[in-house]
Protein backbone atom coordinates (compact mmCIF):
# COMPACT_ATOMS: atom_id res chain seq x y z
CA UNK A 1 3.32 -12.83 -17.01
CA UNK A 2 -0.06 -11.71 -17.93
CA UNK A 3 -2.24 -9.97 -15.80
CA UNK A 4 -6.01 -9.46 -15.64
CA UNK A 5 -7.10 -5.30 -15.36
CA UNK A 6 -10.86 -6.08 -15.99
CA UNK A 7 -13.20 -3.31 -17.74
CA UNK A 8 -13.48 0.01 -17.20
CA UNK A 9 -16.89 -0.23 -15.93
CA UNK A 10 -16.35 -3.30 -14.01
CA UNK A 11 -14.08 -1.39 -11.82
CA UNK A 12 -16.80 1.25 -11.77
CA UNK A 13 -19.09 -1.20 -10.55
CA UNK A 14 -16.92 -2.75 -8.04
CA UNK A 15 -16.44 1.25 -6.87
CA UNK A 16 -20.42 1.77 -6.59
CA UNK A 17 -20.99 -1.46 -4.60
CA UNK A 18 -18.42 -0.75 -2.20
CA UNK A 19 -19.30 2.76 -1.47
CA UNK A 20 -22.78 1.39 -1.36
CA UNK A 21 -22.18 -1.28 1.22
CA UNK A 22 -19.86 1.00 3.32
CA UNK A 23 -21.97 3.88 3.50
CA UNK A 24 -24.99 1.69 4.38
CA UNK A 25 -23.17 -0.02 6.59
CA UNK A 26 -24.10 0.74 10.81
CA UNK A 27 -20.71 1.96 11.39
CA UNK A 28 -19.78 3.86 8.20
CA UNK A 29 -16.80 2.70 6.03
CA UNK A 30 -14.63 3.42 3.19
CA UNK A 31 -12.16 0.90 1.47
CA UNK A 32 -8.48 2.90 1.93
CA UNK A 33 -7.96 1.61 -1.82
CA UNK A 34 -9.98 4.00 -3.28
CA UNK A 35 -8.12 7.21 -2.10
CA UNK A 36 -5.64 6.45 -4.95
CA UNK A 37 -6.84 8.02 -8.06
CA UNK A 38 -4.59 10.65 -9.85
CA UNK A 39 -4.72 13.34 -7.20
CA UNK A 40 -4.91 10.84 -4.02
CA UNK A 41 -1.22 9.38 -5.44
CA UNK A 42 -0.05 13.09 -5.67
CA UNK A 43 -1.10 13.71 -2.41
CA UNK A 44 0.25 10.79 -0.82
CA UNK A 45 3.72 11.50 -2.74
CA UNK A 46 3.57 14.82 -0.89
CA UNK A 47 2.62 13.78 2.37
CA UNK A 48 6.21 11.08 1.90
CA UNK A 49 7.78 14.39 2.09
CA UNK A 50 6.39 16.15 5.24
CA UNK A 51 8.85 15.96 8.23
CA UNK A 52 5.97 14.89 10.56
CA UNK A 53 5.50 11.51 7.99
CA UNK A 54 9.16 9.35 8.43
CA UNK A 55 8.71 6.54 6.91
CA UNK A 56 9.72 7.12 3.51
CA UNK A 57 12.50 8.49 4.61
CA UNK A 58 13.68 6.01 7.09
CA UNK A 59 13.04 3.47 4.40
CA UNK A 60 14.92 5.07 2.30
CA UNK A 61 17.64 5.26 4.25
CA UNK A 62 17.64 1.70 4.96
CA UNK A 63 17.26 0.56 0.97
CA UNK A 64 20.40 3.14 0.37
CA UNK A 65 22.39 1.26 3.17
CA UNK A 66 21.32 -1.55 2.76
CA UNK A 67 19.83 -2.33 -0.69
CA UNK A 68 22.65 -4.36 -2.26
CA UNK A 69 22.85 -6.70 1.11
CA UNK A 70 18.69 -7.44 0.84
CA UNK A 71 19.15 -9.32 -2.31
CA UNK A 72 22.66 -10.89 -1.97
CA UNK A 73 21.21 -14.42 -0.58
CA UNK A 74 19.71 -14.62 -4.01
CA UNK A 75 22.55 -15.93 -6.08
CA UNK A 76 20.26 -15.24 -9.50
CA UNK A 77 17.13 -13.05 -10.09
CA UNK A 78 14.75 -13.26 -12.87
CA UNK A 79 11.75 -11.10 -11.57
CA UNK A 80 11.43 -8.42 -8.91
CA UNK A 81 7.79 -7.62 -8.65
CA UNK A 82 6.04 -4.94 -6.39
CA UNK A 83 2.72 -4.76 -4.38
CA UNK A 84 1.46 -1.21 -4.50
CA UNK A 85 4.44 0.30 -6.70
CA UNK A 86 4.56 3.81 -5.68
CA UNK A 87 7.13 6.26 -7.28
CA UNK A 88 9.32 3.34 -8.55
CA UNK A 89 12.23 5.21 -6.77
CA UNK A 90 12.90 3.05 -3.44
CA UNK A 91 12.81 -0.36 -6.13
CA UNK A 92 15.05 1.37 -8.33
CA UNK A 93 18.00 0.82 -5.22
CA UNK A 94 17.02 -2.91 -5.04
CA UNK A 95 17.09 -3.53 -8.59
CA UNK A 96 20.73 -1.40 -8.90
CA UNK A 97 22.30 -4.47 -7.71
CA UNK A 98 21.07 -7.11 -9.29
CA UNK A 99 21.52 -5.25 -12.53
CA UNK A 100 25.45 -5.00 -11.56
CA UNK A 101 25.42 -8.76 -12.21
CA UNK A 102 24.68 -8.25 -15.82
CA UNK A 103 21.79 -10.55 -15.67
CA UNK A 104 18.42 -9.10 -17.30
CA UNK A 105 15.95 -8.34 -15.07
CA UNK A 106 12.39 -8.60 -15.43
CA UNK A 107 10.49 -5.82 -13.17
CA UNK A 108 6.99 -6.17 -12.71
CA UNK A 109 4.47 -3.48 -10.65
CA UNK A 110 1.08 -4.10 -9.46
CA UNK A 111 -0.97 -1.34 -8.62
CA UNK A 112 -4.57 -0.18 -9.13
CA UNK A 113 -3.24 3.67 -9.36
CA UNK A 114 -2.19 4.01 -13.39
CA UNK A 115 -0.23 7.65 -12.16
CA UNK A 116 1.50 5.65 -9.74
CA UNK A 117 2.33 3.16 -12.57
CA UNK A 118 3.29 5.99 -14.65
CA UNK A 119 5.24 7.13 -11.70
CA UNK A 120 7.26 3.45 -11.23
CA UNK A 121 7.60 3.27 -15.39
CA UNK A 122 9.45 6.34 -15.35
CA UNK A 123 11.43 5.83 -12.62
CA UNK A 124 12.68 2.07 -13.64
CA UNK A 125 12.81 2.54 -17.59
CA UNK A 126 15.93 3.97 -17.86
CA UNK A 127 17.75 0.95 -15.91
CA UNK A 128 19.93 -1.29 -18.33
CA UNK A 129 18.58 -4.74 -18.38
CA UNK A 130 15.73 -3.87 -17.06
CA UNK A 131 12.31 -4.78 -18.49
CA UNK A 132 9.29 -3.19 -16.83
CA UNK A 133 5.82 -4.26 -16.53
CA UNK A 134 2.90 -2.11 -15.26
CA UNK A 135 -0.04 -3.86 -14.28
CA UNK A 136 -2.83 -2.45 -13.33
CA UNK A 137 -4.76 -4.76 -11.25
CA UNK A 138 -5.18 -5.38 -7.75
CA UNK A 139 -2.93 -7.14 -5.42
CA UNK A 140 -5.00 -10.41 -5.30
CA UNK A 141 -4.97 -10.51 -9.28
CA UNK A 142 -1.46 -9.74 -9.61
CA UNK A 143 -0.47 -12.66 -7.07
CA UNK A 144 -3.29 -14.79 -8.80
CA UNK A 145 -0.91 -14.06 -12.27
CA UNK A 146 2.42 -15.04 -10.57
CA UNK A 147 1.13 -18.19 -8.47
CA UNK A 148 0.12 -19.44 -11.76
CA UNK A 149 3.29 -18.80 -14.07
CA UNK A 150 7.04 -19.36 -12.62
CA UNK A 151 9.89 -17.57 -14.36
CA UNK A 152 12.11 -19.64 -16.18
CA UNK A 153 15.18 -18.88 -14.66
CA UNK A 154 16.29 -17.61 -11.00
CA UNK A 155 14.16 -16.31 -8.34
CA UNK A 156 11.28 -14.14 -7.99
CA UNK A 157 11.44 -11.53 -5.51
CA UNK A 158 7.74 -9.97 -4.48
CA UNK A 159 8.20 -5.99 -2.70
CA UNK A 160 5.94 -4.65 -0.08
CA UNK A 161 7.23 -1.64 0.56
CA UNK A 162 6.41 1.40 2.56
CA UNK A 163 3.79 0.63 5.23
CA UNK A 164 1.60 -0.99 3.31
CA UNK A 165 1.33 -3.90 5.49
CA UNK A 166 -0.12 -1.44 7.58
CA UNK A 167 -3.23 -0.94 5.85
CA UNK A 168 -4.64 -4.73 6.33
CA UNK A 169 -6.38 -5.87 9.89
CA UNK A 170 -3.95 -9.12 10.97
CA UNK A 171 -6.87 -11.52 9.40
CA UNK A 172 -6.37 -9.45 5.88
CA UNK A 173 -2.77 -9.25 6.69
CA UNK A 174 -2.28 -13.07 6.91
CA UNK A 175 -4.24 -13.48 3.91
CA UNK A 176 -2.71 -11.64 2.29
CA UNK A 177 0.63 -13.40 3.20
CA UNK A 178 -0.73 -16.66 2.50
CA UNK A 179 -0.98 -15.70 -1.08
CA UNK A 180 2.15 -13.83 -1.57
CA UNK A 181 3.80 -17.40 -0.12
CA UNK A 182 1.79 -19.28 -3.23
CA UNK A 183 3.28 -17.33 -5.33
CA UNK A 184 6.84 -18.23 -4.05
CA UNK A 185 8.67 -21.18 -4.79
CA UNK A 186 11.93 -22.59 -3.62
CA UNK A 187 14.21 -20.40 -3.22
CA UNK A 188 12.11 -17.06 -3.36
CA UNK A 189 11.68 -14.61 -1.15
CA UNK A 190 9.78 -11.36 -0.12
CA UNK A 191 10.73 -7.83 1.14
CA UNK A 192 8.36 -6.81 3.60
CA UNK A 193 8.22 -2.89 4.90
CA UNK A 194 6.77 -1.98 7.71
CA UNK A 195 6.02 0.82 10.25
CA UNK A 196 6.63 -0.09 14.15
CA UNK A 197 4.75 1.04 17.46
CA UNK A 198 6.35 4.46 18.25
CA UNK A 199 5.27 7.20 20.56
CA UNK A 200 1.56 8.42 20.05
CA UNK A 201 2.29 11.92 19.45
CA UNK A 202 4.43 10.99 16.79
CA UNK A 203 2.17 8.26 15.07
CA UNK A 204 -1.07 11.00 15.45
CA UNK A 205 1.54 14.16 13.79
CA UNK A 206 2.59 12.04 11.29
CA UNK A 207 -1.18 11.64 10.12
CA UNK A 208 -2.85 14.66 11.03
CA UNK A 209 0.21 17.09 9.76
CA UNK A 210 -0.05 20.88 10.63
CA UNK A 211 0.01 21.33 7.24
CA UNK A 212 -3.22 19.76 6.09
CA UNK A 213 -2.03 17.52 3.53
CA UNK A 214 -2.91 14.10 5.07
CA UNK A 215 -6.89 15.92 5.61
CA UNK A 216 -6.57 17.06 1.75
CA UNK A 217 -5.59 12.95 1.27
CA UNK A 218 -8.37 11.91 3.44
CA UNK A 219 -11.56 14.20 2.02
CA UNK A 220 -10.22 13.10 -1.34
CA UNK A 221 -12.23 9.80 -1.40
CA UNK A 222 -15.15 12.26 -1.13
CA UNK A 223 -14.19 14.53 -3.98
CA UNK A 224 -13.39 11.00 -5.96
CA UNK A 225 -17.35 9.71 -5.12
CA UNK A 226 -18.69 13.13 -6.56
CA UNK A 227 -16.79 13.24 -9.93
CA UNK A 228 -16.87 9.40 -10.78
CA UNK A 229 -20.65 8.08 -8.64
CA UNK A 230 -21.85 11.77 -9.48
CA UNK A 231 -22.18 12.59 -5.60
CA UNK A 232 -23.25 15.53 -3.77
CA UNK A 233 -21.02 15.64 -0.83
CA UNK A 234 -20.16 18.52 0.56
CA UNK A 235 -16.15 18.46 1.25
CA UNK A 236 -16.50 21.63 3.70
CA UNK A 237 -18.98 19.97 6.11
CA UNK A 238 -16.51 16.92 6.75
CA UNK A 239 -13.47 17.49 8.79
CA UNK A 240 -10.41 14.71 8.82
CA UNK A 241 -9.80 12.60 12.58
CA UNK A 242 -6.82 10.61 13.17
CA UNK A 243 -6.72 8.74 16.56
CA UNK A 244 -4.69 6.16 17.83
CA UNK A 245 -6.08 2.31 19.42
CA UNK A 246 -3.25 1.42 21.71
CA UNK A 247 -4.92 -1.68 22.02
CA UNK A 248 -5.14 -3.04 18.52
CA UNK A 249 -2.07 -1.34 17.55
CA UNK A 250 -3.66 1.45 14.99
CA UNK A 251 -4.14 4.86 13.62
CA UNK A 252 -7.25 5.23 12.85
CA UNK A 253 -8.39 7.90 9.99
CA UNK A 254 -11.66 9.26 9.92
CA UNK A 255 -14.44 11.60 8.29
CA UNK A 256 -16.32 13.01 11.17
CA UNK A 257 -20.01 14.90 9.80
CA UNK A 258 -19.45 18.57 10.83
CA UNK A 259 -23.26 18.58 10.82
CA UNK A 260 -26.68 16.89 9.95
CA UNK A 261 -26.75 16.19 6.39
CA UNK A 262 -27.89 13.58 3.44
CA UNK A 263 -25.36 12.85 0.26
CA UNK A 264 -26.65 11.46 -2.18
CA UNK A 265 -25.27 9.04 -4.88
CA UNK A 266 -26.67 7.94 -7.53
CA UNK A 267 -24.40 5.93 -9.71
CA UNK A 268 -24.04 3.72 -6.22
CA UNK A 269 -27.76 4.23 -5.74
CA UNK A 270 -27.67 5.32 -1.83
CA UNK A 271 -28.40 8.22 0.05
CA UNK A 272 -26.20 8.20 2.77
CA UNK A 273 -27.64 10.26 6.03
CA UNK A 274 -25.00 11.32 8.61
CA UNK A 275 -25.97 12.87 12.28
CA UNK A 276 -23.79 15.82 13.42
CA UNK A 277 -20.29 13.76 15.07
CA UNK A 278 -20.91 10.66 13.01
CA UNK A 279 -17.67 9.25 11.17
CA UNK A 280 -16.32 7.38 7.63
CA UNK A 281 -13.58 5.04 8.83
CA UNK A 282 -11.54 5.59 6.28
CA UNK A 283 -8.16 3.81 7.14
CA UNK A 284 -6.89 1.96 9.65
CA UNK A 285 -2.83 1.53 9.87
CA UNK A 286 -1.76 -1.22 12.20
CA UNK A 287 1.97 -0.71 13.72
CA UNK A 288 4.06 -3.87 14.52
CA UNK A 289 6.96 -4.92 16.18
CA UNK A 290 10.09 -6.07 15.17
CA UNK A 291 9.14 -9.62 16.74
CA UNK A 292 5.43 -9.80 15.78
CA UNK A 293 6.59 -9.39 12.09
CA UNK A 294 8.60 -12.46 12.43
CA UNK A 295 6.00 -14.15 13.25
CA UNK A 296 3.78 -13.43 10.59
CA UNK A 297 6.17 -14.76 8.28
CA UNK A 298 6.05 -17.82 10.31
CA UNK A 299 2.58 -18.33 10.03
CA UNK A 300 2.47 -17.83 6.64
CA UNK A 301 5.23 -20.51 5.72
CA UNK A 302 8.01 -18.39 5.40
CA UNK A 303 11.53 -17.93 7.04
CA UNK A 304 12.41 -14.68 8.53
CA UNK A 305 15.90 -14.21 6.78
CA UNK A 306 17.05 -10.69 8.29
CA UNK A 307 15.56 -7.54 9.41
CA UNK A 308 17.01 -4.31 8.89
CA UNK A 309 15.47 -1.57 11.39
CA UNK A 310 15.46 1.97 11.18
CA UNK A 311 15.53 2.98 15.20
CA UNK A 312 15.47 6.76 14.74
CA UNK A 313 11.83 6.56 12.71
CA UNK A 314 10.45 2.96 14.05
CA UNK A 315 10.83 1.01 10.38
CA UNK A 316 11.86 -1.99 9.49
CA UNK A 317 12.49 -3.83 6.39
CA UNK A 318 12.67 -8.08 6.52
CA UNK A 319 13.25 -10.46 4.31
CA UNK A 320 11.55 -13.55 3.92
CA UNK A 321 12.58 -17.05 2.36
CA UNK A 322 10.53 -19.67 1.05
CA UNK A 323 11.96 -22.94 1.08
């Protein structure tokens, strides 16, 4: 499986005309993708580890438990691929088992982040029988590459781990599922993580930590403008906001203007004028319920297999079937 990266200065271009449209936007806006350079995947491995942020763990716990028993109702696997591939570490427990079979297994991970690439590489390399694939490419290219080529052998099981799920609106999110199920046949399936409505004090700690490492996360999109759109913000005169939407089911992360100010950007050719109080939505990470996830799988054509829930942290993994 081949998949298309683009150019350099494609993605640069993509980058400018984004930040340009958001920024110029009414109600300011910043694609969540773009906090994952090389320091925003550090940071985000670091904030996996703060006690206030649980879902890592709980996942964890549920991929050590239960990691073997997620991929039994495959009776052969030719490719495990992941969405958004992260450390490598959590896919490492799902591809254990299959491995045990003595069957070689073809691991393939999708991510626009080449650290977190480097991350998964490292982390999956060592596996017998395992050949791994780092693509670096977004999610819609990378499902684009595996709609249009079926392994030759077995199934193909597609990962979205973590929360990541999280991260799209339910129009994006059922979009997004719609292609993920084109890129299933018979027989396939999908993993699906994802972070359920808990208590708002929790869900507002676990993104605005005492520590300041989820604010460090947030203001790096800013830092990220300034060294590759050669902007001026200032990092100091932004302060991180996370706030909870009861009603759509969502933490909300923002950049809230600490005072009256212009930054300017030339490489996305904007100046981009904030009042004192005015906000970047940066990220918005919708919660679910056991149920509602069910659902979407429904809607998107696939058969809710099993769901394995974490009640102590609010996460669940399911799997999905395509038939």
């Amino acid at each position: 499986m081949k998949i298309p990266t683009g150019l350099m200065d494609g993605e640069l271009r993509t980058f400018a005309a984004d930040v340009r449209a958001g920024l110029g936007a009414k109600r300011k806006v910043l694609p969540a993708k773009y906090f994952y350079d090389a320091l925003g995947s550090q940071l985000f491995e670091a904030i996996c580890q703060l006690p206030w942020y649980p879902i890592t763990r709980a996942e964890t716990r549920l991929l050590e438990r239960s990691g073997a028993a997620m991929v039994a109702p495959f009776p052969a696997v030719a490719e495990l691929v992941e969405l958004g591939s992260g450390s490598g570490e959590k896919l490492a427990r799902l591809a254990r088992p299959l491995l045990a079979r003595g069957a070689p297994l073809d691991i393939h991970l999708v991510d626009i982040s080449e650290k977190a690439l480097d991350l998964g590489r490292a982390a999956l390399g060592s596996l017998a029988g395992a050949r791994v694939v780092g693509h670096r490419a977004s999610y819609e290219a990378g499902l684009a590459a595996l709609a249009a080529e079926r392994p030759s052998r077995g199934a193909r099981v597609v990962c979205f781990l973590g929360s990541n799920i999280g991260n799209f609106d339910p129009p994006a999110a059922a979009t997004l599922l719609d292609a993920i199920r084109a890129a299933l046949g018979p027989g396939d399936g999908l993993l699906l993580g994802a972070d359920l409505i808990r208590a708002e004090a929790a869900l507002l700690l676990a993104y605005d930590d005492p520590l300041g490492v989820t604010a460090a996360f947030n203001k790096n999109v800013l830092q990220r403008i300034n060294a590759e759109l050669g902007g001026d913000f200032d990092l100091d005169a932004f302060a991180h906001r996370a706030t909870w939407d009861a009603g759509a089911a969502r933490v909300e992360m923002h950049l809230v203007s600490r005072r009256r100010q212009v930054a300017r950007i030339p490489v996305a050719a904007i100046d981009a004028a904030f009042e004192e109080g005015e906000t970047i939505w940066t990220e918005s990470s919708y919660k679910h319920s056991p149920e509602g996830l069910a659902a979407m799988g429904r809607r998107a054509g696939l058969r809710c297999e099993q769901q394995w829930v974490d009640e102590e942290s609010g996460f669940a993994t399911t799997l999905f079937m395509a038939d």
